[in-house]
C-alpha atoms as a PDB file:
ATOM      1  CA  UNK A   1       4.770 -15.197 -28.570  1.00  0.00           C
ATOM      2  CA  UNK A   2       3.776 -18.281 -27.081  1.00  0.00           C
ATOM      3  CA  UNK A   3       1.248 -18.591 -24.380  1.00  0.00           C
ATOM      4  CA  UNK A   4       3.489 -20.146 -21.832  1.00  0.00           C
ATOM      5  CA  UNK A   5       5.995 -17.514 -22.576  1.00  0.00           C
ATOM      6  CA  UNK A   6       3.686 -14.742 -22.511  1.00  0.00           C
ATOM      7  CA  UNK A   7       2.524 -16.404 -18.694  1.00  0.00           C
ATOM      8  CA  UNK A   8       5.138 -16.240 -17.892  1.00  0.00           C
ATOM      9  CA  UNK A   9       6.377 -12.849 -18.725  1.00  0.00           C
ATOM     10  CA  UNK A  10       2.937 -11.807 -16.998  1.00  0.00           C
ATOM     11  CA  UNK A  11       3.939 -13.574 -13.576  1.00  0.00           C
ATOM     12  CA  UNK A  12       7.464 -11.559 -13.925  1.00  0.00           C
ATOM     13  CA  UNK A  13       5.731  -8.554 -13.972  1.00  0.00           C
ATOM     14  CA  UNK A  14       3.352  -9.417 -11.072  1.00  0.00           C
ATOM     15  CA  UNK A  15       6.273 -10.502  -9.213  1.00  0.00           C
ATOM     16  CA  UNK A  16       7.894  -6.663  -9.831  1.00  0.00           C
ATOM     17  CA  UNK A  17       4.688  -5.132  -9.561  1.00  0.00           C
ATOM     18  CA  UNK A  18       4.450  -6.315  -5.593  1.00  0.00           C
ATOM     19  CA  UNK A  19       7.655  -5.911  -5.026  1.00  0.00           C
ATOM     20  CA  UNK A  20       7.152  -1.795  -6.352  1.00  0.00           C
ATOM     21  CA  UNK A  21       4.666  -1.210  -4.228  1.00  0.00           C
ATOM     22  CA  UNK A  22       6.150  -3.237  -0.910  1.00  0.00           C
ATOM     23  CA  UNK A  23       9.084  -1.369  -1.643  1.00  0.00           C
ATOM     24  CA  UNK A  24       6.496   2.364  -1.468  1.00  0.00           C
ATOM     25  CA  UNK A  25       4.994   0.754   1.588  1.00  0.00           C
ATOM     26  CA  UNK A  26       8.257   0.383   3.023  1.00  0.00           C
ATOM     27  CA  UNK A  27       9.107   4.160   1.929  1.00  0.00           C
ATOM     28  CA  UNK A  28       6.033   5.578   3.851  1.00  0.00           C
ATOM     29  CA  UNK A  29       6.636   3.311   6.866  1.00  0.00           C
ATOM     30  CA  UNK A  30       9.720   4.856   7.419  1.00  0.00           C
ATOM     31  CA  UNK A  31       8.889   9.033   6.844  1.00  0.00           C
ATOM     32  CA  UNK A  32       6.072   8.322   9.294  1.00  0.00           C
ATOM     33  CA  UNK A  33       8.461   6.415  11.968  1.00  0.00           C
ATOM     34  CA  UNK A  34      10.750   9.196  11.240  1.00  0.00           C
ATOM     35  CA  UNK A  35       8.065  11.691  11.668  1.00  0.00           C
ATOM     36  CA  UNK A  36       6.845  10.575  14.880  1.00  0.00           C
ATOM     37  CA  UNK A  37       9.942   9.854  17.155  1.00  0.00           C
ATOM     38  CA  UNK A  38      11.289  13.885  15.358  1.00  0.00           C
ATOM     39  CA  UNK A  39       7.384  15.286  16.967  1.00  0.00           C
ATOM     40  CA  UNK A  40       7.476  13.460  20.286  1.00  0.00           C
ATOM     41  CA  UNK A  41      11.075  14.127  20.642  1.00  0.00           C
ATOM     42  CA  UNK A  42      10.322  17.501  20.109  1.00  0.00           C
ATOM     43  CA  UNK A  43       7.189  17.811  22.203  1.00  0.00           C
ATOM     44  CA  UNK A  44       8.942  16.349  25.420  1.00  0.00           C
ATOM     45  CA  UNK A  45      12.059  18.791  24.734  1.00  0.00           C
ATOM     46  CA  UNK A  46       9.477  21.514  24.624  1.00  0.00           C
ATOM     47  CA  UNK A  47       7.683  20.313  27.963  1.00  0.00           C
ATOM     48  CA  UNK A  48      10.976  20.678  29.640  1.00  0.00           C
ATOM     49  CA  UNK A  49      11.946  23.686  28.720  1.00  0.00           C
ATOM     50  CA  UNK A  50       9.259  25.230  30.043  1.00  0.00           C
ATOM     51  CA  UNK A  51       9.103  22.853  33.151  1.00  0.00           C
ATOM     52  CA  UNK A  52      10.584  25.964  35.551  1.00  0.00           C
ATOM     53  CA  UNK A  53       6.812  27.214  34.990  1.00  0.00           C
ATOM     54  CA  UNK A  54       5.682  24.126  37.489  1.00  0.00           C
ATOM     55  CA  UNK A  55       6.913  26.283  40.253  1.00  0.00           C
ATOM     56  CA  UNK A  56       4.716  29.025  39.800  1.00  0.00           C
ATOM     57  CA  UNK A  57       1.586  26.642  41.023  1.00  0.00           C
ATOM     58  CA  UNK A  58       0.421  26.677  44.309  1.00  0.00           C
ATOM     59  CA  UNK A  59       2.645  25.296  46.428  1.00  0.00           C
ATOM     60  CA  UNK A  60      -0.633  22.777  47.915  1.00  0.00           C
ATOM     61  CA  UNK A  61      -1.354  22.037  44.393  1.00  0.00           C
ATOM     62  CA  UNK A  62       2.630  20.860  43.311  1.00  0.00           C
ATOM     63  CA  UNK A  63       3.125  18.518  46.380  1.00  0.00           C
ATOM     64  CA  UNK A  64      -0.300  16.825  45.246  1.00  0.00           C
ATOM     65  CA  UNK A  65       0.954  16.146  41.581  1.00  0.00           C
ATOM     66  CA  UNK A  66       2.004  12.592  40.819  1.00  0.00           C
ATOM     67  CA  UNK A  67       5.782  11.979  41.516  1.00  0.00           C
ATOM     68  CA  UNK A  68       6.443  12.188  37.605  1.00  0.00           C
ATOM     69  CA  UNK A  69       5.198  15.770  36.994  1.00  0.00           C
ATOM     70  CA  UNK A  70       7.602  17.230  39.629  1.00  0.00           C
ATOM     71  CA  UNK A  71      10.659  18.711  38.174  1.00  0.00           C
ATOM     72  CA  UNK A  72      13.487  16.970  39.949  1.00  0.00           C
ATOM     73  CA  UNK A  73      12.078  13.467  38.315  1.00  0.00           C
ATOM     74  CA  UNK A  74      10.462  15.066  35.429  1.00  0.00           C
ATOM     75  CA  UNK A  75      12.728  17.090  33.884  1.00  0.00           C
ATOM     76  CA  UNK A  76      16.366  14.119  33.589  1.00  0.00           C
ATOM     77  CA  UNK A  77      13.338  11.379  32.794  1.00  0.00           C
ATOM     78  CA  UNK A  78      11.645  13.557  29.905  1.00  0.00           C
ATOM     79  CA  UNK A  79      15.339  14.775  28.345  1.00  0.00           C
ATOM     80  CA  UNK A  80      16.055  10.654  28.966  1.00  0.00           C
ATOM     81  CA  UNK A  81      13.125   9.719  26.949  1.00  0.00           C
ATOM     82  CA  UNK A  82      14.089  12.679  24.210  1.00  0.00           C
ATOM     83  CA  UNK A  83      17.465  11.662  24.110  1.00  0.00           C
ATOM     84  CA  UNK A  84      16.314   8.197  23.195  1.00  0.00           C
ATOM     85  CA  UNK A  85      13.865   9.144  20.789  1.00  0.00           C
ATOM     86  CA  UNK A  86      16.542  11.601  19.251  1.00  0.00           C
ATOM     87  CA  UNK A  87      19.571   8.624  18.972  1.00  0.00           C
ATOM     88  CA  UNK A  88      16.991   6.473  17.202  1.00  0.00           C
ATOM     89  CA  UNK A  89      16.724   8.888  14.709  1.00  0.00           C
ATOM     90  CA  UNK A  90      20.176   9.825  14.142  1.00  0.00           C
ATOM     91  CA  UNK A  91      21.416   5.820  14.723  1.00  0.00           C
ATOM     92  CA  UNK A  92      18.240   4.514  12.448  1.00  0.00           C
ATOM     93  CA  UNK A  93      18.454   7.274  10.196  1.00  0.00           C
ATOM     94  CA  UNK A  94      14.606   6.313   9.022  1.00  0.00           C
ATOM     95  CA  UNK A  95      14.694   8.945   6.061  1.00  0.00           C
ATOM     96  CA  UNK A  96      17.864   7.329   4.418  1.00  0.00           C
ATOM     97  CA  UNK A  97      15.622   3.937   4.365  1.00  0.00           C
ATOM     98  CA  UNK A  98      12.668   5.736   2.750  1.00  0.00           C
ATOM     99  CA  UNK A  99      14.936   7.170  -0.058  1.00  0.00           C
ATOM    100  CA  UNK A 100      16.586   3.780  -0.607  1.00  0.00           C
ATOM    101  CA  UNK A 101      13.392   1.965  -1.035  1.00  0.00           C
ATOM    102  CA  UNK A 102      11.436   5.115  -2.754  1.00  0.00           C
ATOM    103  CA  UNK A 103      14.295   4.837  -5.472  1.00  0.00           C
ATOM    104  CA  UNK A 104      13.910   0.679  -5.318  1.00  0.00           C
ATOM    105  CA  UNK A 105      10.258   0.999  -6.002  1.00  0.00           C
ATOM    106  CA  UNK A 106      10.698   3.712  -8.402  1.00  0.00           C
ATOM    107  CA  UNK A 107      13.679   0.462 -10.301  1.00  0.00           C
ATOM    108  CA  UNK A 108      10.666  -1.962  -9.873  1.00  0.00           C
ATOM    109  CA  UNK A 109       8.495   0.514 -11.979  1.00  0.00           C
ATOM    110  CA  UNK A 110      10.858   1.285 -14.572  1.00  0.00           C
ATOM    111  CA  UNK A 111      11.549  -2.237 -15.328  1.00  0.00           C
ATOM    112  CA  UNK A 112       7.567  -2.950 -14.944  1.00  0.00           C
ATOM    113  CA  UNK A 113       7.277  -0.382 -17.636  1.00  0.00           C
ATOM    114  CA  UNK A 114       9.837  -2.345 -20.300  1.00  0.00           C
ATOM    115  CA  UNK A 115       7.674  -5.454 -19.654  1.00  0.00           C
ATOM    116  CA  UNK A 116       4.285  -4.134 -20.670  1.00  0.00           C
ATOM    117  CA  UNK A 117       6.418  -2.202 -23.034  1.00  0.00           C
ATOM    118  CA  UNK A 118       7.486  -5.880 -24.053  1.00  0.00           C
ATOM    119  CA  UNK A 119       3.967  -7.113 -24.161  1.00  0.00           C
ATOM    120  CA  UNK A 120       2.781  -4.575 -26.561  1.00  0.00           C
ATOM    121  CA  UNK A 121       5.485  -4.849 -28.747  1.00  0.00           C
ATOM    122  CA  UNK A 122       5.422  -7.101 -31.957  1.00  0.00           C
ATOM    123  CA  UNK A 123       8.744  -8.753 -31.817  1.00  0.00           C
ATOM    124  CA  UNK A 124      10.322 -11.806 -33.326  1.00  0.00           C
ATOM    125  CA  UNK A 125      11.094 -14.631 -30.914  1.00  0.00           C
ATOM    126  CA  UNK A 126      15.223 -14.266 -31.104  1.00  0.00           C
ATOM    127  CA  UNK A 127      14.119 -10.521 -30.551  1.00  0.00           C
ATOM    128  CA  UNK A 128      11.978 -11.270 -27.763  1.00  0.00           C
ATOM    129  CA  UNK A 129      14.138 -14.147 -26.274  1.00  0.00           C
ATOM    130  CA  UNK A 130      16.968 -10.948 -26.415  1.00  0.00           C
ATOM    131  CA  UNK A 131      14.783  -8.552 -24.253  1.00  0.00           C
ATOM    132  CA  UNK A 132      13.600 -10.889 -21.991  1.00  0.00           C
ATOM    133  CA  UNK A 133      17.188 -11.657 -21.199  1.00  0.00           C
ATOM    134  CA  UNK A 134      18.067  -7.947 -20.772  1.00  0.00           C
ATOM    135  CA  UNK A 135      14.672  -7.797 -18.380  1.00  0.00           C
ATOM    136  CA  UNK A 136      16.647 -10.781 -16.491  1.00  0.00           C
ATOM    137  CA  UNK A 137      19.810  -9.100 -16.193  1.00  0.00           C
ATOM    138  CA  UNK A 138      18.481  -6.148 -14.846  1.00  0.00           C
ATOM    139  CA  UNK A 139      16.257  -7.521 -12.261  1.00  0.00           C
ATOM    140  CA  UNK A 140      18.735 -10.004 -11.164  1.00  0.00           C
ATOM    141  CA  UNK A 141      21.413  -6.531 -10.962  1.00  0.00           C
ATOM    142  CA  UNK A 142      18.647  -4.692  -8.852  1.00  0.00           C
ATOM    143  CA  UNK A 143      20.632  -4.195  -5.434  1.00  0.00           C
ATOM    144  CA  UNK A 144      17.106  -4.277  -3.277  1.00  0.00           C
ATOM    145  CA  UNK A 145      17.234  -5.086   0.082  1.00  0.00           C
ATOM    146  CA  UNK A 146      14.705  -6.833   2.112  1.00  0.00           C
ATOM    147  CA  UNK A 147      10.869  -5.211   2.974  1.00  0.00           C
ATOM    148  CA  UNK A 148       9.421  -6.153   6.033  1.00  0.00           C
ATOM    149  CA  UNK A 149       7.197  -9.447   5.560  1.00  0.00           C
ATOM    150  CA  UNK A 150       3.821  -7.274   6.286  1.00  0.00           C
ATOM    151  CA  UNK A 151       4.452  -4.688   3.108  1.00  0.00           C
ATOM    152  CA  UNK A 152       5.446  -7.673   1.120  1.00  0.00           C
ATOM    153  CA  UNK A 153       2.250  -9.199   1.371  1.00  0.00           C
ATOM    154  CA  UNK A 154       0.212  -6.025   1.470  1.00  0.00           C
ATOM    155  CA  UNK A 155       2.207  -5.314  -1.820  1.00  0.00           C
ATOM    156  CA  UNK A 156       0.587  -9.241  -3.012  1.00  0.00           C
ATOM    157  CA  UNK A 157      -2.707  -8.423  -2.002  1.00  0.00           C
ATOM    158  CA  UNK A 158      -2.766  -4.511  -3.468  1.00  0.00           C
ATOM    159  CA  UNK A 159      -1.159  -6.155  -6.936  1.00  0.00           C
ATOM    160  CA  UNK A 160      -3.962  -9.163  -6.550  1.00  0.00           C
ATOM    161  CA  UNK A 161      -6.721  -6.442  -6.306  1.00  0.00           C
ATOM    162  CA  UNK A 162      -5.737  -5.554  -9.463  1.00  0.00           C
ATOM    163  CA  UNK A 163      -7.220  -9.377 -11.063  1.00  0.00           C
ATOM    164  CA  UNK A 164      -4.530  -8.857 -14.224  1.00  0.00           C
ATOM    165  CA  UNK A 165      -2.496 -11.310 -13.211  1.00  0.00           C
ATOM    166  CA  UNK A 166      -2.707 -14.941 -14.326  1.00  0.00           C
ATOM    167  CA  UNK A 167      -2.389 -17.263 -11.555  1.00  0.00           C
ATOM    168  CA  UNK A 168       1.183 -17.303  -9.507  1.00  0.00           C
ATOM    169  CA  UNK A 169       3.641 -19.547 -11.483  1.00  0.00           C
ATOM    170  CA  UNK A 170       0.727 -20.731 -13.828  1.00  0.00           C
ATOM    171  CA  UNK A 171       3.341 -20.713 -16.399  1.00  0.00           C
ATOM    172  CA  UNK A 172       4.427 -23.973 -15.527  1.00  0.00           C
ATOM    173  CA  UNK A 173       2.878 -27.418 -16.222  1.00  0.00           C
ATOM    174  CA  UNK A 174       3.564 -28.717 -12.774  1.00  0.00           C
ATOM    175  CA  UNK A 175       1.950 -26.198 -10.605  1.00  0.00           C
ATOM    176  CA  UNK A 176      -1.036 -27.492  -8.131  1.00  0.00           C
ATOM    177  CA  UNK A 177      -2.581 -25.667  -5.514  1.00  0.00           C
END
């Protein structure tokens, strides 16, 4: 294998390596957005079903409570609020987004793994030349949808941390910083 070919094989895989883990980034994002709005949702339906208990203070102490703590304004604004956070849940459906980019990253990994696979391997250059090919297909088949820009780079930076990369695109001839 030549060097430049080997480079560049290398800057595939650091390309798929980011791309793994800003698609796990992207996972966790998600189970924790889903996690919060399903607790606060649940919190504020919680707070109004037991809002009839308000009554029971003394009737000095409930006309001094702030005008959102008394049940006539409390009680619509809180189911409101719960109602939103529910709808965002159903309508964003954040743990369908985790699974699809969970099983992306887990894609990314699997065809990480046939590249250092690849790299290990003695092969031939028409044998090579055949798998890297294959390698091609399959990333360019990958049906991954987009990451939000700030897991793409932390993906960059957590793959860069690594320092088993050669430099981006350093495969090429033309390539100045």
């Amino acid at each position: 294998m030549t060097d430049k070919k080997e480079k560049m094989i290398l800057d595939w895989m650091r390309k798929i390596h980011q791309l793994e883990y800003a698609h796990r980034y992207q996972s966790i994002y998600y189970v924790k957005a889903e996690r919060w709005l399903g607790i606060s949702a649940f919190v504020i339906m919680t707070l109004v079903a037991f809002s009839y208990r308000f009554h029971k203070v003394e009737p000095e102490t409930f006309q001094k409570l702030p005008f959102f703590l008394k049940q006539e304004f409390f009680v619509p604004f809180a189911s409101f609020v719960a109602a939103i956070l529910t709808g965002l849940i159903t309508f964003l459906r954040p743990n369908e987004r985790s699974e699809t980019h969970k099983k992306t990253g887990s894609n990314y990994e699997k065809l990480r793994h046939r590249i250092e696979l690849l790299l290990t391997s003695q092969l031939g250059d028409t044998e090579l030349n055949k798998e890297l090919n294959e390698i091609k297909k399959e990333w360019d088949s990958l049906d991954a949808i987009n990451v939000a820009n700030r897991y793409f780079l932390r993906g960059k930076e957590k793959v860069k941390s690594f320092k088993k990369y050669p430099k981006e695109l350093d495969f090429l001839n033309d390539v100045v910083e």
